[in-house]
PDB file of N, CA and C in Angstrom:
ATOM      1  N   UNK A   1     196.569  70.263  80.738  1.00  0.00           N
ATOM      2  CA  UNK A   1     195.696  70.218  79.591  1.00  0.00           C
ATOM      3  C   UNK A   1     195.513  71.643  79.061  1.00  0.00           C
ATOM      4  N   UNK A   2     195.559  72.092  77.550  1.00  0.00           N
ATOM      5  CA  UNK A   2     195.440  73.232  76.927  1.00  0.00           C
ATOM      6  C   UNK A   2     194.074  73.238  76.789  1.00  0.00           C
ATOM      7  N   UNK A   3     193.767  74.113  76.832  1.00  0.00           N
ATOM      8  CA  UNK A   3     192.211  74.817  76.253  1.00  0.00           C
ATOM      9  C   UNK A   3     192.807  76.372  75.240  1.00  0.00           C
ATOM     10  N   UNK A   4     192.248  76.229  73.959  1.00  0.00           N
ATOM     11  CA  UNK A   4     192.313  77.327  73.355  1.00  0.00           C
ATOM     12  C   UNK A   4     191.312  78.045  72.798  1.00  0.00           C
ATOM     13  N   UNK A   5     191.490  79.680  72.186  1.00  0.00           N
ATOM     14  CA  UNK A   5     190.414  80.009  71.755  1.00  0.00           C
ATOM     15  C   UNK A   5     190.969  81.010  70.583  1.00  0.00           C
ATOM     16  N   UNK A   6     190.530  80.683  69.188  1.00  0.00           N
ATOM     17  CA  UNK A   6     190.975  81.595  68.354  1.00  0.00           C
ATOM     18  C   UNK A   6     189.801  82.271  67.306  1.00  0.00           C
ATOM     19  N   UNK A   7     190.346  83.446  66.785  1.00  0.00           N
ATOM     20  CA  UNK A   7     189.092  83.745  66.036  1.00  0.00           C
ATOM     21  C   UNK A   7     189.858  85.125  65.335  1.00  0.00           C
ATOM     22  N   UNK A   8     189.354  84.726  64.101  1.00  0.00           N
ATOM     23  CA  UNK A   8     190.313  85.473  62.701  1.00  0.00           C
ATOM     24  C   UNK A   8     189.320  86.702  62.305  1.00  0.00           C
ATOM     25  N   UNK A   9     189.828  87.361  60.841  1.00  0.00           N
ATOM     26  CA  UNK A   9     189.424  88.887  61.075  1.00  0.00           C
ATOM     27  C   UNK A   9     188.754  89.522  61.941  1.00  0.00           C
ATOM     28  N   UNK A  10     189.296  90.037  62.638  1.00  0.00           N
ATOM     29  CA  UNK A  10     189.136  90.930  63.752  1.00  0.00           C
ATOM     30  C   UNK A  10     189.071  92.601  63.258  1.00  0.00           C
ATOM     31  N   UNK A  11     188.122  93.093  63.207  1.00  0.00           N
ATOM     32  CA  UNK A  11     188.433  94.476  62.681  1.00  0.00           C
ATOM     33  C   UNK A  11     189.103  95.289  64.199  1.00  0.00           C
ATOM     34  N   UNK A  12     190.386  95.099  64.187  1.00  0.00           N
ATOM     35  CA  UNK A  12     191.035  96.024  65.337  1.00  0.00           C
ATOM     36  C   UNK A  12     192.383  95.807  64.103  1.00  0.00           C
ATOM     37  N   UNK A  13     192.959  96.568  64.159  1.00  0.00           N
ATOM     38  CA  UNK A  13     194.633  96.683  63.950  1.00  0.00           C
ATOM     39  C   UNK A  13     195.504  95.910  65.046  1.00  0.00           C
ATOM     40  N   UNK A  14     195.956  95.004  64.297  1.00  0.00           N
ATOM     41  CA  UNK A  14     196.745  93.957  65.127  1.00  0.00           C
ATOM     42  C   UNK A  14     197.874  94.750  66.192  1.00  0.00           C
ATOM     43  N   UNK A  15     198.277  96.429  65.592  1.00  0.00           N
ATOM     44  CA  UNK A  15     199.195  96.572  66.094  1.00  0.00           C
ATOM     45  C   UNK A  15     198.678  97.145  67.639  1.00  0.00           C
ATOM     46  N   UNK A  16     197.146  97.481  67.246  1.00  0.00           N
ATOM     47  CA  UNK A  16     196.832  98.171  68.829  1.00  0.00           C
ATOM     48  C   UNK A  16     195.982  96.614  70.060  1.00  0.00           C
ATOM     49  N   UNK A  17     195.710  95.753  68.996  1.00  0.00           N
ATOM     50  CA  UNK A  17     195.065  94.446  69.512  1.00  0.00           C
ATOM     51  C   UNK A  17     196.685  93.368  70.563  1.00  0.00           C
ATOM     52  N   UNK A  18     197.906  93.711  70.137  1.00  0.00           N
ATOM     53  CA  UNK A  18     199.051  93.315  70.758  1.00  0.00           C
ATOM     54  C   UNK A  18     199.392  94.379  71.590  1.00  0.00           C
ATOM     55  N   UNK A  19     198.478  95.424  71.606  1.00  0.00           N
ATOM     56  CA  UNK A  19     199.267  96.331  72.872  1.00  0.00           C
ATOM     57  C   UNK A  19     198.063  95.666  74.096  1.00  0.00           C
ATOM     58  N   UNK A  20     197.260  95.538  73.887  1.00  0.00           N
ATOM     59  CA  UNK A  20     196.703  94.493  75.403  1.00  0.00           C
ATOM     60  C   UNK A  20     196.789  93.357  75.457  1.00  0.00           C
ATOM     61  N   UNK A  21     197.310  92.541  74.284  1.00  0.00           N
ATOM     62  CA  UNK A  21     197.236  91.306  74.441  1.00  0.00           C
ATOM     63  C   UNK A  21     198.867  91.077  75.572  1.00  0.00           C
ATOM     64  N   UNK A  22     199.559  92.094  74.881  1.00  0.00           N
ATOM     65  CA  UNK A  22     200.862  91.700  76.129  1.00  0.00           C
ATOM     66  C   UNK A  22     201.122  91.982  77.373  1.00  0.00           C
ATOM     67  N   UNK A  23     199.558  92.997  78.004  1.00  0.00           N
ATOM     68  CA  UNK A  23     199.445  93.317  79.617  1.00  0.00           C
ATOM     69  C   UNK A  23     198.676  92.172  79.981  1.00  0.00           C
ATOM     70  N   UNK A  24     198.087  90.913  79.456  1.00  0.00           N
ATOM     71  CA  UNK A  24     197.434  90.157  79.788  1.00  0.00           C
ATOM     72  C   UNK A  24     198.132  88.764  79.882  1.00  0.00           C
ATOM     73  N   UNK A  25     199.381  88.491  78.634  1.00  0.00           N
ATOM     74  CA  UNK A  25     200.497  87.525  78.942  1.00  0.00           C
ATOM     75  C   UNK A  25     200.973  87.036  79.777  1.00  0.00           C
ATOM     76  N   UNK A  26     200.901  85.624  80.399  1.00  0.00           N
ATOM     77  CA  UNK A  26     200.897  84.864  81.509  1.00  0.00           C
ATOM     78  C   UNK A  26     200.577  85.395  82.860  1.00  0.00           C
ATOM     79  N   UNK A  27     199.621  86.197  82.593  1.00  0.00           N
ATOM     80  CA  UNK A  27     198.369  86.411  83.964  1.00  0.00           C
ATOM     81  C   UNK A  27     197.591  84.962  83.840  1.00  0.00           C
ATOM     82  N   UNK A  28     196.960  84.807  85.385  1.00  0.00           N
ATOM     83  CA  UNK A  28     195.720  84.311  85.411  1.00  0.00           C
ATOM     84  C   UNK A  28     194.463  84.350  84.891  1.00  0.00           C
ATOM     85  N   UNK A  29     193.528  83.839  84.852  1.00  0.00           N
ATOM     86  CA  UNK A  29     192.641  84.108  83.435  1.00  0.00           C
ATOM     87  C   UNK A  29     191.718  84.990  84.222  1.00  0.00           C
ATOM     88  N   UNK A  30     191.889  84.473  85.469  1.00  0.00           N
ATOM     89  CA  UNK A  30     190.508  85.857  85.922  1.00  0.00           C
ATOM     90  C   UNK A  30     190.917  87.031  86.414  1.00  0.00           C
ATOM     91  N   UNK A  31     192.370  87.157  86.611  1.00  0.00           N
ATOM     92  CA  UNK A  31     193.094  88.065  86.711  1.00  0.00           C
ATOM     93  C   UNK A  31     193.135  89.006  85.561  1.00  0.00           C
ATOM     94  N   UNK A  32     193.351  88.168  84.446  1.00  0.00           N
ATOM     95  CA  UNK A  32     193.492  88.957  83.153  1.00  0.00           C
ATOM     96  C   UNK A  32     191.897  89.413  82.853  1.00  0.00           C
ATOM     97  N   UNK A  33     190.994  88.950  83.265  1.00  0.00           N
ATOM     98  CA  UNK A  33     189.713  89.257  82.705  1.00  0.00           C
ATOM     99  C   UNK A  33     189.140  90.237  83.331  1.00  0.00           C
ATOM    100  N   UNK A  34     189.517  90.484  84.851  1.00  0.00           N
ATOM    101  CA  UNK A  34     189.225  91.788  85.804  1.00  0.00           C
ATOM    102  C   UNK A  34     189.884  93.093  84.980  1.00  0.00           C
ATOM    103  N   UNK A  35     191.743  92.631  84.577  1.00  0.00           N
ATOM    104  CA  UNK A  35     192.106  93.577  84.287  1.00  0.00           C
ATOM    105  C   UNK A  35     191.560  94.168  82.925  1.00  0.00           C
ATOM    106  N   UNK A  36     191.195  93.483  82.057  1.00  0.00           N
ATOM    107  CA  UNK A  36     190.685  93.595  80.492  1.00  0.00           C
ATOM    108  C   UNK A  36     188.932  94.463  80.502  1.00  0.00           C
ATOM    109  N   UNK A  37     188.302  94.095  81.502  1.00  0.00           N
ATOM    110  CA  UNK A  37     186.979  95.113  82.026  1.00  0.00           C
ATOM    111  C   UNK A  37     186.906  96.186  81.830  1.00  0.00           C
ATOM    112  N   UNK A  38     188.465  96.602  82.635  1.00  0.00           N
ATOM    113  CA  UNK A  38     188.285  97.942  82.994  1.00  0.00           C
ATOM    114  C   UNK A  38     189.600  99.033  82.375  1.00  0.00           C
ATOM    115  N   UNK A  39     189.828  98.147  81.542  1.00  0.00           N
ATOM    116  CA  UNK A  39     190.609  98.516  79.778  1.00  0.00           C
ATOM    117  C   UNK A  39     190.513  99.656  79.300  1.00  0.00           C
ATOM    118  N   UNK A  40     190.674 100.529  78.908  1.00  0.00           N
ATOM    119  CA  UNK A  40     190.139 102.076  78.100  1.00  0.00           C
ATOM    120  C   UNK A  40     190.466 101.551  76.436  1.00  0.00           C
ATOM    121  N   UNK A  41     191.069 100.370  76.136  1.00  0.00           N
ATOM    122  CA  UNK A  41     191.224 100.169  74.681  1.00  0.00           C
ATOM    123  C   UNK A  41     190.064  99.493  73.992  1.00  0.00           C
ATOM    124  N   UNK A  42     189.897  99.819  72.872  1.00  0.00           N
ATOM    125  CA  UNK A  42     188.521  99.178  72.091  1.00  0.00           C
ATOM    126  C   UNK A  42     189.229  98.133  71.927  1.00  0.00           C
ATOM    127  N   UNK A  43     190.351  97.365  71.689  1.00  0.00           N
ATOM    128  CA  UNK A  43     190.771  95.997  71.685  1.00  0.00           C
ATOM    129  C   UNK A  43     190.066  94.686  72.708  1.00  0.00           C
ATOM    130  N   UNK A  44     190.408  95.546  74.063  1.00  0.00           N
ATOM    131  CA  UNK A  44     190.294  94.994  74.844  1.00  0.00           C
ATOM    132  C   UNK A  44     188.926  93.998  74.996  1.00  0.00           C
ATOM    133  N   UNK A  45     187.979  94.567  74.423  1.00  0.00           N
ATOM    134  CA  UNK A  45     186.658  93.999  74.138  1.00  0.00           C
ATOM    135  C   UNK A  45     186.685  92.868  73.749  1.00  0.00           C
ATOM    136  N   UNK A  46     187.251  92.774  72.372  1.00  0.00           N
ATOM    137  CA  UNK A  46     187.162  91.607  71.678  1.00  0.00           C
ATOM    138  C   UNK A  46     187.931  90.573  72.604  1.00  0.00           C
ATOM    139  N   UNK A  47     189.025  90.899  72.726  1.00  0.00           N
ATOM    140  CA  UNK A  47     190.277  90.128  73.600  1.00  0.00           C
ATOM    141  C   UNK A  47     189.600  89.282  74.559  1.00  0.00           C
ATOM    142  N   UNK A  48     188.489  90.696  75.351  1.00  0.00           N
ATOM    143  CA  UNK A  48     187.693  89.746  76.793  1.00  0.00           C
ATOM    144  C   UNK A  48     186.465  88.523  76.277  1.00  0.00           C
ATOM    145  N   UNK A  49     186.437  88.390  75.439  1.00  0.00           N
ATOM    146  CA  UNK A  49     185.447  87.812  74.160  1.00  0.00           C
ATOM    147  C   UNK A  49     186.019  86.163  74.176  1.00  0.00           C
ATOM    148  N   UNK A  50     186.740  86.896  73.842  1.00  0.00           N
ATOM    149  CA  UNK A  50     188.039  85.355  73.700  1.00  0.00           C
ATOM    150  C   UNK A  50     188.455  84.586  74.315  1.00  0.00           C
ATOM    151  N   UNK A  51     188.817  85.491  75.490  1.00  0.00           N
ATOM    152  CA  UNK A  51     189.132  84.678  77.001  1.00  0.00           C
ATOM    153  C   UNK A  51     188.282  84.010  77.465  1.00  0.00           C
ATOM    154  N   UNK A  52     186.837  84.801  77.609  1.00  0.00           N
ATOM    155  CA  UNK A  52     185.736  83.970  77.881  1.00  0.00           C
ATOM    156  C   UNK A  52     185.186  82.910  77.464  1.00  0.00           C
ATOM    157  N   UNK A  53     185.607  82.864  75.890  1.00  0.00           N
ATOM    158  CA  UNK A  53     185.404  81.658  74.970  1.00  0.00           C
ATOM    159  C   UNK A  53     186.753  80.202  75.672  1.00  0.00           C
ATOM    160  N   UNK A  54     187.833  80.923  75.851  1.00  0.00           N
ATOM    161  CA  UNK A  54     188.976  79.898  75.956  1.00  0.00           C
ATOM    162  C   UNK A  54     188.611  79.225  77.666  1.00  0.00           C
ATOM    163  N   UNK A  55     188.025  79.767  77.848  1.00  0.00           N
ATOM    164  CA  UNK A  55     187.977  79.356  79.891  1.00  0.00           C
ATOM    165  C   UNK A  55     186.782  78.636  79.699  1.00  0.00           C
ATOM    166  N   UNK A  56     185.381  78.717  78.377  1.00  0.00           N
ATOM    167  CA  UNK A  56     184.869  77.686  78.781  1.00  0.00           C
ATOM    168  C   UNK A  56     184.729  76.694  77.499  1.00  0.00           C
ATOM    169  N   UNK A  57     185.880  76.556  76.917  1.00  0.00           N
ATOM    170  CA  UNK A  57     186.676  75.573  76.063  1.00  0.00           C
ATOM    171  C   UNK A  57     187.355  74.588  77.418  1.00  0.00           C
ATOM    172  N   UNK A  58     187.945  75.416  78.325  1.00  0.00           N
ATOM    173  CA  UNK A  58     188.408  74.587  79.183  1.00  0.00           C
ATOM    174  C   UNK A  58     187.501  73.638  80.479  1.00  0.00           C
ATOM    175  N   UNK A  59     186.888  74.285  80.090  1.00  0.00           N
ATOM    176  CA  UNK A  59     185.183  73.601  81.135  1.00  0.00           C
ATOM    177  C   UNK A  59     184.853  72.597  80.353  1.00  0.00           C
ATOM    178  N   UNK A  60     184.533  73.170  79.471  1.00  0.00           N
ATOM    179  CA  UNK A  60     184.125  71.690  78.405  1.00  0.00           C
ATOM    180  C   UNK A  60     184.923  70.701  77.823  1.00  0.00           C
ATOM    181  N   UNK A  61     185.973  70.453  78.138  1.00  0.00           N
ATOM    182  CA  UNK A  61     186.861  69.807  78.111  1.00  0.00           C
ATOM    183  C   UNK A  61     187.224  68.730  79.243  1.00  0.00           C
ATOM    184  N   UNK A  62     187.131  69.576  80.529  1.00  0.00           N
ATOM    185  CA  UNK A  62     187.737  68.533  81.744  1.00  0.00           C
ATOM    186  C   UNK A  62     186.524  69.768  82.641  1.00  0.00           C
ATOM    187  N   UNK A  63     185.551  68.681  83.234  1.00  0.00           N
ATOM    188  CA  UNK A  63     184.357  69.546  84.033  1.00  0.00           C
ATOM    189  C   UNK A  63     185.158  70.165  85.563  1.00  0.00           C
ATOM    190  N   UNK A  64     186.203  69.217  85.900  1.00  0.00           N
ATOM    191  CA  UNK A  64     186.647  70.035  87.510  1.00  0.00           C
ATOM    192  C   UNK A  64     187.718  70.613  87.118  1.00  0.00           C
ATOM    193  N   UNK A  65     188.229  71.072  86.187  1.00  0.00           N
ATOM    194  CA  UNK A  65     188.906  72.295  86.448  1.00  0.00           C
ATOM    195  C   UNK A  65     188.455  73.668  86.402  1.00  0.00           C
ATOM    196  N   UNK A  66     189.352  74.616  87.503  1.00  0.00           N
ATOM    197  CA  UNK A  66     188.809  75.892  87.950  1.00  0.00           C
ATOM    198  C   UNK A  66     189.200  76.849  86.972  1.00  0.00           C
ATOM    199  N   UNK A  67     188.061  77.277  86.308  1.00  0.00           N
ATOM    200  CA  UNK A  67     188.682  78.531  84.933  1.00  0.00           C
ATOM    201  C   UNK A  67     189.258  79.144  85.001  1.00  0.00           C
ATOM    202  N   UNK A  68     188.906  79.738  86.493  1.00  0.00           N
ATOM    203  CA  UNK A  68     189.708  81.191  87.631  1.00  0.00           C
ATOM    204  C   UNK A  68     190.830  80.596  87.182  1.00  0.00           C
ATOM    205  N   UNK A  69     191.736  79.603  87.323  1.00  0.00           N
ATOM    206  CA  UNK A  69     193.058  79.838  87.473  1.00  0.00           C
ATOM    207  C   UNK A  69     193.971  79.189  86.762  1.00  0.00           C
ATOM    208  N   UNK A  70     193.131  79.097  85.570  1.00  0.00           N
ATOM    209  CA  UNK A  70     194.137  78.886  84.602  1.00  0.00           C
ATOM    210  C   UNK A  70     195.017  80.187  84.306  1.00  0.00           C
ATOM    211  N   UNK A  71     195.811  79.944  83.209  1.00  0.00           N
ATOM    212  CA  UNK A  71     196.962  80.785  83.237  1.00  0.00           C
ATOM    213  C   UNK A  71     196.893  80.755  81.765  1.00  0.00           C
ATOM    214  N   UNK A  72     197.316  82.293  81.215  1.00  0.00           N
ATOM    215  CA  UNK A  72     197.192  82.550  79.877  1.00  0.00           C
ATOM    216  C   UNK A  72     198.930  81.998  79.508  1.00  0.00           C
ATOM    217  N   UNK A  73     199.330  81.085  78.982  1.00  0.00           N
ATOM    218  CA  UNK A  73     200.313  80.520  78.754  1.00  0.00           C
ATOM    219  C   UNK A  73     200.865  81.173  76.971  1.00  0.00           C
ATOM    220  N   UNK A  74     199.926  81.689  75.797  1.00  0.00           N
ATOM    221  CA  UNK A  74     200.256  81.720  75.151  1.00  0.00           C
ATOM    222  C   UNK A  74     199.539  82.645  74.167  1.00  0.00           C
ATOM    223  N   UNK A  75     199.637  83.858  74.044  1.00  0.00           N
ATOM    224  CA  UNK A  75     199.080  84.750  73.224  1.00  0.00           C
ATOM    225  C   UNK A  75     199.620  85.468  72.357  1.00  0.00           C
ATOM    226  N   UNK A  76     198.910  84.974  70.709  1.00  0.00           N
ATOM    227  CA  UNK A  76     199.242  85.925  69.744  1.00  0.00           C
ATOM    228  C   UNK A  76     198.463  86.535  68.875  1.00  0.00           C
ATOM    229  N   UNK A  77     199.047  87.540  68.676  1.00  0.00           N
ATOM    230  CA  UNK A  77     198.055  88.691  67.466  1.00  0.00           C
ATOM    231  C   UNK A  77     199.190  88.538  66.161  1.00  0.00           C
ATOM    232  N   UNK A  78     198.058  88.354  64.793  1.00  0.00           N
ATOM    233  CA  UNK A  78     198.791  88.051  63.902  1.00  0.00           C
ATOM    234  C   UNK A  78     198.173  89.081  62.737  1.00  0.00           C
ATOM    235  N   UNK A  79     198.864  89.354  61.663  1.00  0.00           N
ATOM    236  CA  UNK A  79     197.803  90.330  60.699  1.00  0.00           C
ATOM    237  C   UNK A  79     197.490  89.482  59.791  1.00  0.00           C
ATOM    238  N   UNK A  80     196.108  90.196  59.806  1.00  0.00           N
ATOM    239  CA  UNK A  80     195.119  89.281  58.592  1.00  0.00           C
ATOM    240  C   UNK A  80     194.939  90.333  57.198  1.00  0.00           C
ATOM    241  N   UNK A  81     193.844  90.079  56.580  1.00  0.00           N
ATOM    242  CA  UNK A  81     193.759  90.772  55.156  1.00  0.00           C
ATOM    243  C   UNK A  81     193.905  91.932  55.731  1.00  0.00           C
ATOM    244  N   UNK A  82     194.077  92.542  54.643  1.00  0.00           N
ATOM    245  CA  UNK A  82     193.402  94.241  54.842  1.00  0.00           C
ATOM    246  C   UNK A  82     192.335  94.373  53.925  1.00  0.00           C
ATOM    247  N   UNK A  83     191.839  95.120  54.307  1.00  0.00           N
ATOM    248  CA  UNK A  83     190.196  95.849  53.195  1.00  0.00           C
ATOM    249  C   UNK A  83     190.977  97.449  52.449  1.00  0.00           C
ATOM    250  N   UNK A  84     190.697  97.111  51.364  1.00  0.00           N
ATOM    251  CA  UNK A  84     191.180  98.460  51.029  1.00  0.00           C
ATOM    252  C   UNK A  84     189.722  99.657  50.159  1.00  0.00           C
ATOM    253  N   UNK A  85     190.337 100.669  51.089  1.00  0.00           N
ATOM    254  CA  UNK A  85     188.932 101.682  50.288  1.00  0.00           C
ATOM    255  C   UNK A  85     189.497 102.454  49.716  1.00  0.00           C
ATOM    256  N   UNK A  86     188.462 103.337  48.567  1.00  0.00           N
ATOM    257  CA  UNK A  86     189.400 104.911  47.940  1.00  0.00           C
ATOM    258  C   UNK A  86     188.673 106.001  48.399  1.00  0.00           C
ATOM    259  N   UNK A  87     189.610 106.547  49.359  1.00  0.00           N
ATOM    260  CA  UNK A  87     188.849 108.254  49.659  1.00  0.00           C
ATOM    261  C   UNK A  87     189.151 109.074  48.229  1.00  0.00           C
ATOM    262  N   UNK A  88     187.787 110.152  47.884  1.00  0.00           N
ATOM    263  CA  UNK A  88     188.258 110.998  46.947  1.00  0.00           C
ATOM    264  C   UNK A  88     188.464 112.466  47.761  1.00  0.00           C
ATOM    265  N   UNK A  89     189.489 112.409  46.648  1.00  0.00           N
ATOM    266  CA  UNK A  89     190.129 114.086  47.054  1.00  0.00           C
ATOM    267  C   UNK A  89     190.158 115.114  46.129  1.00  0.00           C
ATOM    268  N   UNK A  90     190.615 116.430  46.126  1.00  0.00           N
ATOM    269  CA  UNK A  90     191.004 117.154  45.438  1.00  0.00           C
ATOM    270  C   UNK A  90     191.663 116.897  44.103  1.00  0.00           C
ATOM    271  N   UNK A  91     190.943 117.809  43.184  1.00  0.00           N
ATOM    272  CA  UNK A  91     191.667 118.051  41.649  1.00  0.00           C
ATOM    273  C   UNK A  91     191.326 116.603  40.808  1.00  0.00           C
ATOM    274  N   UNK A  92     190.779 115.581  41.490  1.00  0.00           N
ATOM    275  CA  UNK A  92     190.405 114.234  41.098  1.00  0.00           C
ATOM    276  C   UNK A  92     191.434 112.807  41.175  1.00  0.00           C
ATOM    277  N   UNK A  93     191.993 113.418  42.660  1.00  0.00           N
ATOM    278  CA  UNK A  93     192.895 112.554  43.064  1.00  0.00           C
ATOM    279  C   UNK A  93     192.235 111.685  44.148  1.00  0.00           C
ATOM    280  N   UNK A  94     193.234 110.477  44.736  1.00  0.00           N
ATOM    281  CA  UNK A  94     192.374 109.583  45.705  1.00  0.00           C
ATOM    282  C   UNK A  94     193.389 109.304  46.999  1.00  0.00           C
ATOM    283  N   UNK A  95     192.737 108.543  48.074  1.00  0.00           N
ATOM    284  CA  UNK A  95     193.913 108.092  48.791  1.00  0.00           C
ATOM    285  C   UNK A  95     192.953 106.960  48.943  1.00  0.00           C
ATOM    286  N   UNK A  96     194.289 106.222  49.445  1.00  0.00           N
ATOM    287  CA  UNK A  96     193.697 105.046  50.110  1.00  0.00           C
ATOM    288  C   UNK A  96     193.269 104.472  51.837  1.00  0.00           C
ATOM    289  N   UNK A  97     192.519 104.126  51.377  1.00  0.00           N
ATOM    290  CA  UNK A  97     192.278 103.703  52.899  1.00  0.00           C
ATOM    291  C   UNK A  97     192.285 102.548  53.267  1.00  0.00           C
ATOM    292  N   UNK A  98     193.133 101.957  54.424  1.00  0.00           N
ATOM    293  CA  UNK A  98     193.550 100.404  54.800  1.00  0.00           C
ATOM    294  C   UNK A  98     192.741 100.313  55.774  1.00  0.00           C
ATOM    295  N   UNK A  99     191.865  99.291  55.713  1.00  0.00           N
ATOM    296  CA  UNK A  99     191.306  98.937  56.973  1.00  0.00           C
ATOM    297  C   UNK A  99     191.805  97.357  57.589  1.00  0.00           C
ATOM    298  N   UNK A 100     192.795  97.401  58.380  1.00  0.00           N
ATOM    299  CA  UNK A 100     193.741  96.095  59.084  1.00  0.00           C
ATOM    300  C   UNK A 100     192.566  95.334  60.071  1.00  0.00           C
ATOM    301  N   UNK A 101     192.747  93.981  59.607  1.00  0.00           N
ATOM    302  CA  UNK A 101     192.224  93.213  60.920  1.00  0.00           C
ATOM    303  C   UNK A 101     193.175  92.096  61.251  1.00  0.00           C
ATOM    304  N   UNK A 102     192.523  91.270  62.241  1.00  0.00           N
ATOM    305  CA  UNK A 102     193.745  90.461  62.611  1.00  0.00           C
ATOM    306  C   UNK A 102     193.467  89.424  63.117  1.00  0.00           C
ATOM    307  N   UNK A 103     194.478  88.156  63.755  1.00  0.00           N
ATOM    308  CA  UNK A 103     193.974  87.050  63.753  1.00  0.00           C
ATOM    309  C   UNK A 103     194.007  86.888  65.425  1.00  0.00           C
ATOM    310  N   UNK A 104     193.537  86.287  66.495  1.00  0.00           N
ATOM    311  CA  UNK A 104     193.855  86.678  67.785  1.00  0.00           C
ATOM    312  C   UNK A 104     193.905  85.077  68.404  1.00  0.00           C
ATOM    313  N   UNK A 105     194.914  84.670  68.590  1.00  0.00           N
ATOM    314  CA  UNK A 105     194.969  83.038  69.399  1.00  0.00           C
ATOM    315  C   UNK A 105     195.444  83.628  70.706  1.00  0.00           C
ATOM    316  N   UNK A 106     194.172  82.866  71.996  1.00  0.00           N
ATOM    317  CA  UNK A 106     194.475  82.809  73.269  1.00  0.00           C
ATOM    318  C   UNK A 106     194.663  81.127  73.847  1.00  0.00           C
ATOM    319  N   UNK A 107     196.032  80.663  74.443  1.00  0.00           N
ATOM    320  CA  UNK A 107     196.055  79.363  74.986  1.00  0.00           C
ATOM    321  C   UNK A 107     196.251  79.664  76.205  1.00  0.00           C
ATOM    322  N   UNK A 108     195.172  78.575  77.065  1.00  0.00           N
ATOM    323  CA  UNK A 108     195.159  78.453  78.512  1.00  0.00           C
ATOM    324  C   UNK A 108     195.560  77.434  79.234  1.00  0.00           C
ATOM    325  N   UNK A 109     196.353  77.327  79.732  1.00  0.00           N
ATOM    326  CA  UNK A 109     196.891  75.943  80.472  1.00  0.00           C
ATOM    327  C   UNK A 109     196.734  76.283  82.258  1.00  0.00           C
ATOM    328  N   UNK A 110     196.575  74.572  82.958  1.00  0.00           N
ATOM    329  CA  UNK A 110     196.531  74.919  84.153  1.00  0.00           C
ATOM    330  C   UNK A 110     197.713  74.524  84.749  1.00  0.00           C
ATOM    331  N   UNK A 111     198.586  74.837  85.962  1.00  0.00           N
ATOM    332  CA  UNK A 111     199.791  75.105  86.477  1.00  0.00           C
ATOM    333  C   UNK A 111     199.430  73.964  87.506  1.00  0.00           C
TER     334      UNK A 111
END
């Protein structure tokens, strides 16, 4: 049985939100959630957010299965809008500023 957990604009940059989502790829869920704790990435936060949401998607779903050991079977980071701002600069010029968020699906299946 799948249990999933998804949740769209994410203010992280998808490209640094897929650099932990793929040290966490078919780990165990409490495996992945020990390792995601003690993370040094601001991604990782949200990510552990998610997991926690998807493990008790899976509780509430079927009451005797063990959350501990489900298995992250399927994770993706996708890009969502961007926000765009204008920095001003010199001589009365501008730049732009992209602010990326992203879309984050975690699926948990048990083995």
């Amino acid at each position: 049985m799948d249990s999933n957990a998804k949740v769209k604009y994410v203010r992280v940059t998808p490209r640094k939100a897929r650099r932990v989502v793929d040290l966490i790829r078919g780990k165990k869920a409490g495996e992945a959630l020990l390792s995601l704790k003690f993370m040094p990435y601001g991604g990782a936060r949200v990510i552990e957010k998610i997991l926690k949401s998807a493990m008790s998607n899976a509780e509430q779903k079927n009451a005797n299965v063990d959350s501990e050991a489900l298995v992250i079977s399927r994770a993706c980071v996708d890009q969502g809008s961007t926000m765009k701002r204008v920095e001003q600069r010199s001589m009365g010029r501008a730049n732009m500023i992209k602010k990326r968020t992203c879309h984050i699906t975690l699926i948990l299946t048990e083995k």
